[in-house]
C-alpha atoms as a PDB file:
ATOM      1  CA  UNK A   1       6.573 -52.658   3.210  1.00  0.00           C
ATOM      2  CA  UNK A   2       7.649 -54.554   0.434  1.00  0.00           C
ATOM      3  CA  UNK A   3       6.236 -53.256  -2.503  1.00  0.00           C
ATOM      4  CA  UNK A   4       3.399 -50.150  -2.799  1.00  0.00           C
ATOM      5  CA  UNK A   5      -0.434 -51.449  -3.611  1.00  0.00           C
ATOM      6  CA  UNK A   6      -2.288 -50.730  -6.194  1.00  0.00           C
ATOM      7  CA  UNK A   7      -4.683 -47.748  -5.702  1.00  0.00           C
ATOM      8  CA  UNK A   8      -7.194 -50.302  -6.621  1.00  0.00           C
ATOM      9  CA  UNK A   9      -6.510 -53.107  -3.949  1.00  0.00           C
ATOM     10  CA  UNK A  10      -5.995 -49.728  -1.290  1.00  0.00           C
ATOM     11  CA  UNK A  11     -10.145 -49.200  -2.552  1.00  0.00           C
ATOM     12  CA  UNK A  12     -11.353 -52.543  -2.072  1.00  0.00           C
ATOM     13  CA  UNK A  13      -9.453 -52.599   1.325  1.00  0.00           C
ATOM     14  CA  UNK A  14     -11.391 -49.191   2.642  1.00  0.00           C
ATOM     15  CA  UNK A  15     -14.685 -51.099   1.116  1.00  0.00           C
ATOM     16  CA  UNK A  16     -14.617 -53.902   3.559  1.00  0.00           C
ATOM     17  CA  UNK A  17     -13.241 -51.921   6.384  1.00  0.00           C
ATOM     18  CA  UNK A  18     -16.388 -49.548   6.175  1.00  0.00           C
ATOM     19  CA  UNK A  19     -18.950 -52.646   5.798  1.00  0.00           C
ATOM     20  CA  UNK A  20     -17.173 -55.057   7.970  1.00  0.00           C
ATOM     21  CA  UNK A  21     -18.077 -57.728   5.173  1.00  0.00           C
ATOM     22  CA  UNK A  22     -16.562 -59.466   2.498  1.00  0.00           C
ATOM     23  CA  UNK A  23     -19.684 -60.699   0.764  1.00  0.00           C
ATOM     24  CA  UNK A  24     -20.985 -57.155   0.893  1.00  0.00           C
ATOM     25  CA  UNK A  25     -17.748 -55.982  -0.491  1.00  0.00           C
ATOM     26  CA  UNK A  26     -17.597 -58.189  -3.439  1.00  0.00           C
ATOM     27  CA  UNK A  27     -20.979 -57.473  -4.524  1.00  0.00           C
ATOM     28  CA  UNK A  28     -20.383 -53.894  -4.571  1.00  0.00           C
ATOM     29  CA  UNK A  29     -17.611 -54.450  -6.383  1.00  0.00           C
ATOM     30  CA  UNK A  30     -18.776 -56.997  -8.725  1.00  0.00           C
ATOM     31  CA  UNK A  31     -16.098 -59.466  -7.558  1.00  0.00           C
ATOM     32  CA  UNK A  32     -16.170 -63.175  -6.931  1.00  0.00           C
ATOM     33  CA  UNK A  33     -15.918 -63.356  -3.026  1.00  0.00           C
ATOM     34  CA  UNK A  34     -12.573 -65.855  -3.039  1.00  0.00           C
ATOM     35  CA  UNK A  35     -11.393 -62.810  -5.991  1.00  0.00           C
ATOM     36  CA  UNK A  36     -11.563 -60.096  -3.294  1.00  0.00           C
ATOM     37  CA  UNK A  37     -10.110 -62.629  -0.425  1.00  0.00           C
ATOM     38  CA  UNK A  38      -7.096 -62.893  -2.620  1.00  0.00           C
ATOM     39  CA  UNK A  39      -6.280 -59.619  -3.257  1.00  0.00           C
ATOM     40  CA  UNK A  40      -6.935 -58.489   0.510  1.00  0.00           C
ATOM     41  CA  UNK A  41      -4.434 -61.582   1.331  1.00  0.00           C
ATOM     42  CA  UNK A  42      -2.090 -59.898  -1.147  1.00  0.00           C
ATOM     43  CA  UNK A  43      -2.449 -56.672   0.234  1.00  0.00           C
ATOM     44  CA  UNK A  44      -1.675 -58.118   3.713  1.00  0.00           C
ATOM     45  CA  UNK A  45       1.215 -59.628   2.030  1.00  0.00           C
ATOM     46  CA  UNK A  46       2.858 -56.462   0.337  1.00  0.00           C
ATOM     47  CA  UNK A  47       2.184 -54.568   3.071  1.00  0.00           C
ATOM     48  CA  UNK A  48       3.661 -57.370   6.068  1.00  0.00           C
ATOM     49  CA  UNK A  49       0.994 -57.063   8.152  1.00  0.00           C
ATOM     50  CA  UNK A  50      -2.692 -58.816   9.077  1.00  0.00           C
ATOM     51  CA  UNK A  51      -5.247 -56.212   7.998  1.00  0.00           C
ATOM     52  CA  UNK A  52      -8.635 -57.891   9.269  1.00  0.00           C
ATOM     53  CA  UNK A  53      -9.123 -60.882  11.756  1.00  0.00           C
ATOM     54  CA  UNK A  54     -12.316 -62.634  10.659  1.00  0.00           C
ATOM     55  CA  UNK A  55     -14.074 -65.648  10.889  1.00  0.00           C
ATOM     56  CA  UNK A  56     -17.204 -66.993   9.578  1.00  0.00           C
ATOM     57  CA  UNK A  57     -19.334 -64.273  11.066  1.00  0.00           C
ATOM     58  CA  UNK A  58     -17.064 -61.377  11.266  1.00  0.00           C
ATOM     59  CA  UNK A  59     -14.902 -59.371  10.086  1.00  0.00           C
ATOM     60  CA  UNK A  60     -13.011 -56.272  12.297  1.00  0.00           C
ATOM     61  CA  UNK A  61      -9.984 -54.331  11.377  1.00  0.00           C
ATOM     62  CA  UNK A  62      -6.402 -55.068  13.229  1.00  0.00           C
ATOM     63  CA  UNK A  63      -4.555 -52.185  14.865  1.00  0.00           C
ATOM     64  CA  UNK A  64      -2.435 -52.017  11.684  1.00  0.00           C
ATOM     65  CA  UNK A  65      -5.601 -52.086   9.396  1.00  0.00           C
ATOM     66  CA  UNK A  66      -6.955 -49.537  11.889  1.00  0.00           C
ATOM     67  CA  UNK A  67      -3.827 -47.364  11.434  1.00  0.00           C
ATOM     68  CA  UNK A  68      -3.902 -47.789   7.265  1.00  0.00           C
ATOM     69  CA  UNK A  69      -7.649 -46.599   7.073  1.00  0.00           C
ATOM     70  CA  UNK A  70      -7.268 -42.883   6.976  1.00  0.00           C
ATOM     71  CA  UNK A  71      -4.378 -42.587   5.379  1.00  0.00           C
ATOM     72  CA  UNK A  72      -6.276 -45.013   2.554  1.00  0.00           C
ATOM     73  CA  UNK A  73      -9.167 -42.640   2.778  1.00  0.00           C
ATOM     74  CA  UNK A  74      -7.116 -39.643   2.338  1.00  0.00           C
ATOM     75  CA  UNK A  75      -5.308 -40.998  -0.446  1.00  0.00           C
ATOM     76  CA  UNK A  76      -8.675 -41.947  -2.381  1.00  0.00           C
ATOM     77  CA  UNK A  77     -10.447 -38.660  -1.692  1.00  0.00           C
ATOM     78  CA  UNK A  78      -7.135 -36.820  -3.220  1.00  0.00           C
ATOM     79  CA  UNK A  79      -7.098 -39.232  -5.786  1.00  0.00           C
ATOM     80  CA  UNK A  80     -11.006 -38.624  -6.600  1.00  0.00           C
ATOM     81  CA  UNK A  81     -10.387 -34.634  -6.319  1.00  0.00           C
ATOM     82  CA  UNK A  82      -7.830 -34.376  -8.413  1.00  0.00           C
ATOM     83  CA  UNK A  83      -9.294 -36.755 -11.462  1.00  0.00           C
ATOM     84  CA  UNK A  84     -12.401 -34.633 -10.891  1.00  0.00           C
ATOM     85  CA  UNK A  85     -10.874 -31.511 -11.840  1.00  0.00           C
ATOM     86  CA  UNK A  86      -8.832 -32.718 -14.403  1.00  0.00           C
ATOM     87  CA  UNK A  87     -11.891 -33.697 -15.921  1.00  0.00           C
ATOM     88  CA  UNK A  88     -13.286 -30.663 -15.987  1.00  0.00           C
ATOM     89  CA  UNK A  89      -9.949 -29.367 -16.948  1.00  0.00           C
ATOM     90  CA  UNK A  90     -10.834 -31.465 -20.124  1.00  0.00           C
ATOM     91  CA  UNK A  91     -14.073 -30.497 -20.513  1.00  0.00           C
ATOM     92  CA  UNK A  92     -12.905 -26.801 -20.298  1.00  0.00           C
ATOM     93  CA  UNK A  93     -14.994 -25.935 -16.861  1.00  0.00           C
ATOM     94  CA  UNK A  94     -11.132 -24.911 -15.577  1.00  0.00           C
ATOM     95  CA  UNK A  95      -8.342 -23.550 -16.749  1.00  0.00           C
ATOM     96  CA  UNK A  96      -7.085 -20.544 -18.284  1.00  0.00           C
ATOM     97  CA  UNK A  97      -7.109 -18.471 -21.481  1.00  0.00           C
ATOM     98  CA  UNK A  98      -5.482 -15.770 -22.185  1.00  0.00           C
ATOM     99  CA  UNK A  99      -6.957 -13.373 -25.694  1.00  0.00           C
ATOM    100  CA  UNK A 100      -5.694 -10.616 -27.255  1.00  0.00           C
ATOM    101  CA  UNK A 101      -7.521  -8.491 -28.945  1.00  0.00           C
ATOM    102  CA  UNK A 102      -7.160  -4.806 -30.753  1.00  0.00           C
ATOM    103  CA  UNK A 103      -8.238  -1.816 -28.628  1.00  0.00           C
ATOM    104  CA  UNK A 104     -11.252  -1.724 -30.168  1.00  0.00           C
ATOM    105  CA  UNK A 105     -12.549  -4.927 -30.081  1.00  0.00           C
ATOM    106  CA  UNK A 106     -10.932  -5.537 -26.550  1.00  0.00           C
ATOM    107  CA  UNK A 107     -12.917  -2.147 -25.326  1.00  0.00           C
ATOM    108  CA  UNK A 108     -16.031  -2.547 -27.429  1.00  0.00           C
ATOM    109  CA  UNK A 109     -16.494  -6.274 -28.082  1.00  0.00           C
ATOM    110  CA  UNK A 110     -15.184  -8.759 -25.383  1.00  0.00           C
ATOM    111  CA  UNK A 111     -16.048  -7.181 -22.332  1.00  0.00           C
ATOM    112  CA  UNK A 112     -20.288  -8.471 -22.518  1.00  0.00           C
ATOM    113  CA  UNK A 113     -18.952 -11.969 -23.599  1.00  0.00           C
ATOM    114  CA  UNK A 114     -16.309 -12.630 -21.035  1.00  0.00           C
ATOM    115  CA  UNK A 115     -19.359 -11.326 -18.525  1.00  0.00           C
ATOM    116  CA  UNK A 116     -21.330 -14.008 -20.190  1.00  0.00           C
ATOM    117  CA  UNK A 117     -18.584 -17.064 -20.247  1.00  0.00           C
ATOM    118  CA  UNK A 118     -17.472 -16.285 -16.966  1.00  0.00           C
ATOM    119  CA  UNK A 119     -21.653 -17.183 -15.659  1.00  0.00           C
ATOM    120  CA  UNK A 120     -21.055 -20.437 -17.520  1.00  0.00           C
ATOM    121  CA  UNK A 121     -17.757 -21.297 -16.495  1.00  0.00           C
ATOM    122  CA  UNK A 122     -16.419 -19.398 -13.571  1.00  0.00           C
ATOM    123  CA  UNK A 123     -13.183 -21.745 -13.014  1.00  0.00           C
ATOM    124  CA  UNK A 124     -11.752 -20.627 -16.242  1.00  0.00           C
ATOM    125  CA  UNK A 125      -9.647 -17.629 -15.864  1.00  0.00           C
ATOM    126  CA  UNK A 126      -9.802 -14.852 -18.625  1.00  0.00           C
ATOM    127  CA  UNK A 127      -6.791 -12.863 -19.368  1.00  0.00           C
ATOM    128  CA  UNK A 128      -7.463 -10.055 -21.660  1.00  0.00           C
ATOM    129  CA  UNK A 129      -4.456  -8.115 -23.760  1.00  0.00           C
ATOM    130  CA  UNK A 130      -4.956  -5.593 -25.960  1.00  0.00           C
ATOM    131  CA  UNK A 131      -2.506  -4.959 -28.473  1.00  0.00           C
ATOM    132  CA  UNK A 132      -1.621  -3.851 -32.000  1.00  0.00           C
ATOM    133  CA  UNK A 133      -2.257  -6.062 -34.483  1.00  0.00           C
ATOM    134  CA  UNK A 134       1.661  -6.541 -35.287  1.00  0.00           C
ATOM    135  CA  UNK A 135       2.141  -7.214 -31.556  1.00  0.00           C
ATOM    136  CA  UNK A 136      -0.607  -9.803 -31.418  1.00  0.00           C
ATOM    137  CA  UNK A 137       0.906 -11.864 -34.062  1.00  0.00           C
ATOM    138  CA  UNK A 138       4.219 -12.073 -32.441  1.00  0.00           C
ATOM    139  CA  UNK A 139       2.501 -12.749 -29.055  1.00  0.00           C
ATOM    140  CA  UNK A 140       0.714 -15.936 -30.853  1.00  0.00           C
ATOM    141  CA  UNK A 141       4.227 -17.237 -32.584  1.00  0.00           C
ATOM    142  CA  UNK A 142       5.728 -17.013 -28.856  1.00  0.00           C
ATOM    143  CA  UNK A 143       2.859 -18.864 -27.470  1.00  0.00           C
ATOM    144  CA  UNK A 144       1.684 -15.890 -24.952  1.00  0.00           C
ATOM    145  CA  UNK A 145      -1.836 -16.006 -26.081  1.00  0.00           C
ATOM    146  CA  UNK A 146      -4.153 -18.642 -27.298  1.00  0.00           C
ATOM    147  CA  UNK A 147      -5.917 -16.522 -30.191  1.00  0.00           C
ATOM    148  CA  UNK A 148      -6.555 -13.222 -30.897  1.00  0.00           C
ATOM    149  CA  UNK A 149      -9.198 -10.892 -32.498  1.00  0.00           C
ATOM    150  CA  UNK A 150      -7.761  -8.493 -35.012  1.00  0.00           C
ATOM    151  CA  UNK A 151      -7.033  -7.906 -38.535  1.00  0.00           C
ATOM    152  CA  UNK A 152      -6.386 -10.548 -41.499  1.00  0.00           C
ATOM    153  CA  UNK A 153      -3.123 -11.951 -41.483  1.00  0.00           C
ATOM    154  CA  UNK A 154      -0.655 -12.462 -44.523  1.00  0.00           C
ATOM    155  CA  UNK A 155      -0.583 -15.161 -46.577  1.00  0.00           C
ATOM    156  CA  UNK A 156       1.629 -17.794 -45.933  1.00  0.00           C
ATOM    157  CA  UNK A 157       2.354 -16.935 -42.390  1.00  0.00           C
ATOM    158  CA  UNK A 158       0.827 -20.133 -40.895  1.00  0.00           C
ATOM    159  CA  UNK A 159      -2.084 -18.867 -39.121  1.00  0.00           C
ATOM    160  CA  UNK A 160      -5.708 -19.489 -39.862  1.00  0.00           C
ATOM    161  CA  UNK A 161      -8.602 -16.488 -40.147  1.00  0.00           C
ATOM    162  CA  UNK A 162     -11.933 -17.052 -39.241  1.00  0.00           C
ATOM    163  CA  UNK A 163     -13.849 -13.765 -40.519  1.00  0.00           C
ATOM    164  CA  UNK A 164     -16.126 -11.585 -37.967  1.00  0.00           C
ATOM    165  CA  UNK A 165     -16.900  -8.262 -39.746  1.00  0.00           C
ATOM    166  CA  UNK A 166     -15.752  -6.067 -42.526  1.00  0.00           C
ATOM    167  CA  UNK A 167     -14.961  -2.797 -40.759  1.00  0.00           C
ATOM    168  CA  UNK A 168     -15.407   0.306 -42.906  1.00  0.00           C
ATOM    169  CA  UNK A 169     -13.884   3.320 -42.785  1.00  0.00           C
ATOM    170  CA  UNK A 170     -15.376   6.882 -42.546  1.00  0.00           C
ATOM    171  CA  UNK A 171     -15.133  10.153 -42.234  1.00  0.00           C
ATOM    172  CA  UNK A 172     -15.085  11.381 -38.249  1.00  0.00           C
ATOM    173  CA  UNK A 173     -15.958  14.994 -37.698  1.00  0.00           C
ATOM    174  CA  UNK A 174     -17.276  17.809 -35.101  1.00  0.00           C
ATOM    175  CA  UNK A 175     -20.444  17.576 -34.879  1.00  0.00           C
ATOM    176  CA  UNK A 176     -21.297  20.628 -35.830  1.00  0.00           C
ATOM    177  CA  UNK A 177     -19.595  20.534 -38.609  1.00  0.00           C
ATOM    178  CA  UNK A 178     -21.197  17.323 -39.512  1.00  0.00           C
ATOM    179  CA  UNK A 179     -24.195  19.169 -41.320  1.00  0.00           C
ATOM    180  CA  UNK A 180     -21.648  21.240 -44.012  1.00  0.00           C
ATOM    181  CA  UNK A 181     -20.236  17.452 -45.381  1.00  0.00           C
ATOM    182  CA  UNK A 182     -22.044  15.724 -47.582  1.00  0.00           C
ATOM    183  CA  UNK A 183     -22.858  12.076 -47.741  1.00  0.00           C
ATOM    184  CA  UNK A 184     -21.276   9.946 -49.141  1.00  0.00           C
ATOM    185  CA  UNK A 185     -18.282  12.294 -48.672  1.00  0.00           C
ATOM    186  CA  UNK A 186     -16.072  12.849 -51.839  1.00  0.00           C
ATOM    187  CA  UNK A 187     -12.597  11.908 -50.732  1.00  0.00           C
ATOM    188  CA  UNK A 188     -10.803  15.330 -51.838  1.00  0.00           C
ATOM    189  CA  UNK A 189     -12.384  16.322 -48.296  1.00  0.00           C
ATOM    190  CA  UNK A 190      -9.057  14.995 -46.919  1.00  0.00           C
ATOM    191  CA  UNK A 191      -7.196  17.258 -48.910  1.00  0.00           C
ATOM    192  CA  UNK A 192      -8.554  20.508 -47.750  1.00  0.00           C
ATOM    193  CA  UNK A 193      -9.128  20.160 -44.282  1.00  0.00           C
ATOM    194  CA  UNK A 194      -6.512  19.179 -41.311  1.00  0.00           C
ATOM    195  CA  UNK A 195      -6.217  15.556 -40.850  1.00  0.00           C
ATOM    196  CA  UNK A 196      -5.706  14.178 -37.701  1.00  0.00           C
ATOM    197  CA  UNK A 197      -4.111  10.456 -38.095  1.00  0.00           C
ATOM    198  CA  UNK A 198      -2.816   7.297 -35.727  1.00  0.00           C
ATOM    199  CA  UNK A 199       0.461   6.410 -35.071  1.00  0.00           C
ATOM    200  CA  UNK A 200       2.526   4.875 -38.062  1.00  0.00           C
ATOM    201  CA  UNK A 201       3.055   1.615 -36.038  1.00  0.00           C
ATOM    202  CA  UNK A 202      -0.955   1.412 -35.672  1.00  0.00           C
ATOM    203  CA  UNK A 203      -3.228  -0.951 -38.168  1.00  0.00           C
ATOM    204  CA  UNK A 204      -5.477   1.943 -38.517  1.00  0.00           C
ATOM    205  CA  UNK A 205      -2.927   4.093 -39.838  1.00  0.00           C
ATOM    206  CA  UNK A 206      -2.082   1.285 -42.185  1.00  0.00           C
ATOM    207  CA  UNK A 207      -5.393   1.098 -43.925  1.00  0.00           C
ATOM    208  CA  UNK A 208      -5.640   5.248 -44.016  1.00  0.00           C
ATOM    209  CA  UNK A 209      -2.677   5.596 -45.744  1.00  0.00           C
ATOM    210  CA  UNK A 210      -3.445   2.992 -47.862  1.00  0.00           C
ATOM    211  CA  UNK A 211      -6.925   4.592 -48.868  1.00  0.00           C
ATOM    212  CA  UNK A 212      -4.794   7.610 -49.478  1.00  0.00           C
ATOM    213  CA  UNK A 213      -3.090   5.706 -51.905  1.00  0.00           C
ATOM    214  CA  UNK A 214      -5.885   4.349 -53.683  1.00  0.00           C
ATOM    215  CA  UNK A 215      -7.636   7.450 -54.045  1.00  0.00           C
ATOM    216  CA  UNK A 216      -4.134   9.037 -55.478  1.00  0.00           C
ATOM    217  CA  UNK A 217      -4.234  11.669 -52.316  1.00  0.00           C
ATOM    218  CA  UNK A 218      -1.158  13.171 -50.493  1.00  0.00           C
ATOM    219  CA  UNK A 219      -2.355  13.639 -47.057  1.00  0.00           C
ATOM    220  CA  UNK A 220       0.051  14.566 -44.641  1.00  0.00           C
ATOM    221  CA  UNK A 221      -1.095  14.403 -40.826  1.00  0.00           C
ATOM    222  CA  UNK A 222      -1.462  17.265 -38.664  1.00  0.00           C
ATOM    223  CA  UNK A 223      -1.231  15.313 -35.413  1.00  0.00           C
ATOM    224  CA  UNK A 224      -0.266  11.707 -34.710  1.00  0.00           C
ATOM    225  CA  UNK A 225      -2.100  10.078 -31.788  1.00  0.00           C
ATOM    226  CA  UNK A 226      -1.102   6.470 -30.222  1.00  0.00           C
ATOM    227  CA  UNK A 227      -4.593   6.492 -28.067  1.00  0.00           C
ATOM    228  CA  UNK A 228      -8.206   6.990 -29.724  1.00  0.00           C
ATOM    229  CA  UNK A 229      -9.302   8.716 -27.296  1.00  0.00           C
ATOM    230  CA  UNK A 230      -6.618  11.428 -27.740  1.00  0.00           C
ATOM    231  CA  UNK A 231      -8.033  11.481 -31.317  1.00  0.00           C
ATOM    232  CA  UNK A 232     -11.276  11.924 -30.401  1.00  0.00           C
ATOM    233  CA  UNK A 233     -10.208  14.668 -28.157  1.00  0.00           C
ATOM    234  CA  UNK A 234      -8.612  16.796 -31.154  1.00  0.00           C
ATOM    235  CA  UNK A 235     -11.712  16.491 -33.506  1.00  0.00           C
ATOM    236  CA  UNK A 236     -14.477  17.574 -30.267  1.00  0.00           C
ATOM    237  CA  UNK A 237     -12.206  20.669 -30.131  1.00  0.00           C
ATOM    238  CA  UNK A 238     -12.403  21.356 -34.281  1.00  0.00           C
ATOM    239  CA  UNK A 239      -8.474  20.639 -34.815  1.00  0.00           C
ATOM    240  CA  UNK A 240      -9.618  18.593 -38.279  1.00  0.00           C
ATOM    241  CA  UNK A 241     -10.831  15.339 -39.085  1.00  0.00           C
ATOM    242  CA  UNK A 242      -9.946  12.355 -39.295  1.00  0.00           C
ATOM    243  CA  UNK A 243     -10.862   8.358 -40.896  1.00  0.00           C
ATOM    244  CA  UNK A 244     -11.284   5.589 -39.088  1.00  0.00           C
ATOM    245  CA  UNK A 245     -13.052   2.293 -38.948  1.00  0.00           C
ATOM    246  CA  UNK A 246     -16.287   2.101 -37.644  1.00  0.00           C
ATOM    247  CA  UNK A 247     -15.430  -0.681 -35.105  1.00  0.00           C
ATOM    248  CA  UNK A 248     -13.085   1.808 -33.255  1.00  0.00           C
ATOM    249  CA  UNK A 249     -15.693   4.809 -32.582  1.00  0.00           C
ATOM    250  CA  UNK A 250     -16.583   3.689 -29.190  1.00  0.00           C
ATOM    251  CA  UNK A 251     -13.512   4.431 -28.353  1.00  0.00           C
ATOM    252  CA  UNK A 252     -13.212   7.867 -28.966  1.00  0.00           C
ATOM    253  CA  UNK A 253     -14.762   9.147 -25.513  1.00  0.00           C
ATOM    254  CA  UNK A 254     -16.154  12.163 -26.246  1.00  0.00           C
ATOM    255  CA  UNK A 255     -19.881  11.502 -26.141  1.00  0.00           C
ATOM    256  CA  UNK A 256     -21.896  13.608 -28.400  1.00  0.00           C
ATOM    257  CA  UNK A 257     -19.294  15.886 -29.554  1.00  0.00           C
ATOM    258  CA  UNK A 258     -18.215  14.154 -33.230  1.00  0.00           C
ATOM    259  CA  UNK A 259     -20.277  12.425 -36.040  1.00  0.00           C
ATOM    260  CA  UNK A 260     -19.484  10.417 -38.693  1.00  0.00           C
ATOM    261  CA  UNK A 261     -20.224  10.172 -42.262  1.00  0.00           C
ATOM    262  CA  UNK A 262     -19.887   7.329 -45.066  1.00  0.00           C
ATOM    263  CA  UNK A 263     -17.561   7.657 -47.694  1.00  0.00           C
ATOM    264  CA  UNK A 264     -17.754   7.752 -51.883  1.00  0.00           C
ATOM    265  CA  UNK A 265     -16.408   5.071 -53.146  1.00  0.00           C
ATOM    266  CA  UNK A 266     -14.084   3.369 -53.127  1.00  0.00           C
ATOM    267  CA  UNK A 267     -15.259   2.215 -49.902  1.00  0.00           C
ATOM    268  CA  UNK A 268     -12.237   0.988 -47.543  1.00  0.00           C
ATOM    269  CA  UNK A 269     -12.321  -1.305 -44.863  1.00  0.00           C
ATOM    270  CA  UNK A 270     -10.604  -3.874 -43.076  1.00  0.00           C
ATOM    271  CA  UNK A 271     -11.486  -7.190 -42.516  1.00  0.00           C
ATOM    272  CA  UNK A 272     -11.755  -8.059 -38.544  1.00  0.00           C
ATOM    273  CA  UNK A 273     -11.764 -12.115 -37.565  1.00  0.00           C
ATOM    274  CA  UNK A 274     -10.371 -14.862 -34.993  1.00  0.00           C
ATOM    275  CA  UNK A 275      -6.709 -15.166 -35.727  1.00  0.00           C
ATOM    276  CA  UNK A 276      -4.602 -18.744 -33.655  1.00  0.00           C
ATOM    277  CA  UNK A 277      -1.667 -20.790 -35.373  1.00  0.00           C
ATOM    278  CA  UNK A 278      -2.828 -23.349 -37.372  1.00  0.00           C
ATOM    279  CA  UNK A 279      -0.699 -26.477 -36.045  1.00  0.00           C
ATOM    280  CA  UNK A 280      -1.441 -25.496 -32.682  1.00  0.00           C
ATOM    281  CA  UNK A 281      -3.843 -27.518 -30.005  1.00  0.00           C
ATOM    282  CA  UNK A 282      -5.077 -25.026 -27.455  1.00  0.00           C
ATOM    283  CA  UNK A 283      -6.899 -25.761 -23.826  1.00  0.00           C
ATOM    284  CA  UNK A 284     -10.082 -27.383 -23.707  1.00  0.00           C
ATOM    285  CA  UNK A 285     -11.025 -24.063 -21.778  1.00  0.00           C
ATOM    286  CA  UNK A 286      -9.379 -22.198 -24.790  1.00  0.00           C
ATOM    287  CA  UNK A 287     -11.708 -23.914 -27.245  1.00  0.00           C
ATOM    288  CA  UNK A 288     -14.869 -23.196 -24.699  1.00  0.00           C
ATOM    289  CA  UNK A 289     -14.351 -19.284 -24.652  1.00  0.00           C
ATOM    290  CA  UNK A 290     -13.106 -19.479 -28.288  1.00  0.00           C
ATOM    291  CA  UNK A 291     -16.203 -20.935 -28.980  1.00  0.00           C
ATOM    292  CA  UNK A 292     -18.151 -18.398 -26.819  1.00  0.00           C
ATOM    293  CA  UNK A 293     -16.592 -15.556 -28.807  1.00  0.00           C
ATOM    294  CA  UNK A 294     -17.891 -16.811 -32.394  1.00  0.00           C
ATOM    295  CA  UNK A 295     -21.288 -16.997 -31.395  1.00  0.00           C
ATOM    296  CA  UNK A 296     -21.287 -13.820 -28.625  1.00  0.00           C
ATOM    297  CA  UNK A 297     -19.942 -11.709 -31.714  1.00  0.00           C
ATOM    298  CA  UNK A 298     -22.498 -12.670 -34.497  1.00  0.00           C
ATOM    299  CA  UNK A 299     -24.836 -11.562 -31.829  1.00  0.00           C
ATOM    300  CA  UNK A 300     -23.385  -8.351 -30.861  1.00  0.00           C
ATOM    301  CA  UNK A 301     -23.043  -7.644 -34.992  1.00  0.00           C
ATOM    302  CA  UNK A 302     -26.767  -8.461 -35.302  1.00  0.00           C
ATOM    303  CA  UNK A 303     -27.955  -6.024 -32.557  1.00  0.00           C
ATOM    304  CA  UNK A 304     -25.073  -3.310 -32.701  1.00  0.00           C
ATOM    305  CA  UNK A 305     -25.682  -1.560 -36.389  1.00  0.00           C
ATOM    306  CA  UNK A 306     -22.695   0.789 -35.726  1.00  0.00           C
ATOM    307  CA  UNK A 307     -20.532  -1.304 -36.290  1.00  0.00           C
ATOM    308  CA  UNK A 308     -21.500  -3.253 -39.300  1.00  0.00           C
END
């Protein structure tokens, strides 16, 4: 062999082998007839060997163009396959995208709209990590996830926020001790019953202490939990209250056995959106689910009041 064909001449060489016909060929191709005789005689010449005999009335393969078919075949159906699915690579029907997400929202939020994307585009693989918020921005600066769902970053820090929901924070009690509180609840509340709190490292315990601080309250905790549900397990059994943001009371797990109540102001919340680095190009599939996620969680805000 002297020097490899083009892909293209390979084509127009399985064309005339299947209809044993060079006119045929040519007009399927949209090719002058002498255009296609001169690239199957340069085929014939890059490859050292006769291809077809033929004469005025037909046309039949040689052993050696006998022996080239398949392997021309082959290479043209891998050639089709793979150009296929990189299309729909770029049309984000495959691929992979990987999310992160607080506990809450990755628990509350994303599970119904993964179900959902995954109907529309099943070749895309969805990796779900939950995380603390501080974790989740670290995770996007090393390029481990493609976005992530959690609280408003700083300024400066090169990422861009697209807003979901403001998440307010109130009052979480035994329910049976729901009735004594009064609503709006006056913030001294904290002060003279055990408070039950999240781990320093956690952005919940962030934004309490903070609304400690802005209502001039020393509140020290009585227990620290690193799992909701663990919190949710203290207040069921009366060990004190606790605040938290609305967004996360799915998470407590104990069914019926706590309430909540709204706060006096000032009201404190946090603000939850879409967080991704701002110079960075994600997957086409990326951008599908990303997509998917705006719109499946101004649905599940409209419809879900408990967590407006």
């Amino acid at each position: 062999m002297r020097r490899t064909p083009s892909l293209s001449s390979l084509r127009l060489f399985m064309q005339v082998a299947i209809t044993r016909s060079f006119s045929e060929t040519a007009r399927l191709a949209n090719l002058s007839q002498p255009a296609l005789s001169r690239t199957i005689k340069l085929l014939e010449e890059e490859l050292g060997v006769r291809l077809f005999d033929r004469n005025s009335r037909n046309v039949a393969l040689t052993p050696a163009g006998a022996a080239l078919l398949p392997t021309v075949e082959r290479l043209a159906s891998d050639f089709d396959l793979a150009f296929e699915e990189l299309q729909q690579t770029f049309a984000g029907q495959r691929g992979r995208v990987i999310v992160g997400a607080l506990p809450s929202a990755a628990a509350h939020l994303l599970p119904a709209i993964i179900a959902g994307f995954r109907q529309t585009h099943p070749q895309v693989e969805v990796i779900l990590r939950d995380n603390l918020s501080g974790a989740l921005y670290q995770q996007m600066l090393d390029r481990l996830i493609d976005f992530a769902i959690t609280t408003r970053p700083g300024s400066g820090d090169g990422f861009r926020f697209d807003p979901i929901m403001d998440d307010e924070c109130v009052l979480v009690c035994r329910r049976q001790d729901a009735d004594d509180i009064a609503t709006p609840v006056d913030w001294t509340v904290f002060s003279n019953r055990p408070f039950i709190a999240m781990e320093p490292r956690s952005s919940v315990r962030l934004l309490t202490d903070a609304a400690f601080a802005k209502t001039d309250l020393l509140v020290r905790p009585l227990y620290e939990c690193s799992q909701l549900a663990t919190v949710g397990g203290l207040v069921s059994a009366g060990l004190g209250i606790t605040l938290l943001p609305l967004s996360t009371l799915p998470m407590l797990g104990v069914g019926g056995d706590v309430a909540w109540r709204r706060m006096a102001p000032p009201r404190v919340s946090r603000e939850i959106g879409v967080v991704r680095l701002e110079n960075r190009t994600v997957s086409p599939a990326a951008e599908a689910f990303l997509a998917a996620v705006m719109a499946g969680l101004q649905s599940i805000l409209k419809a879900d009041c408990s967590i407006r």
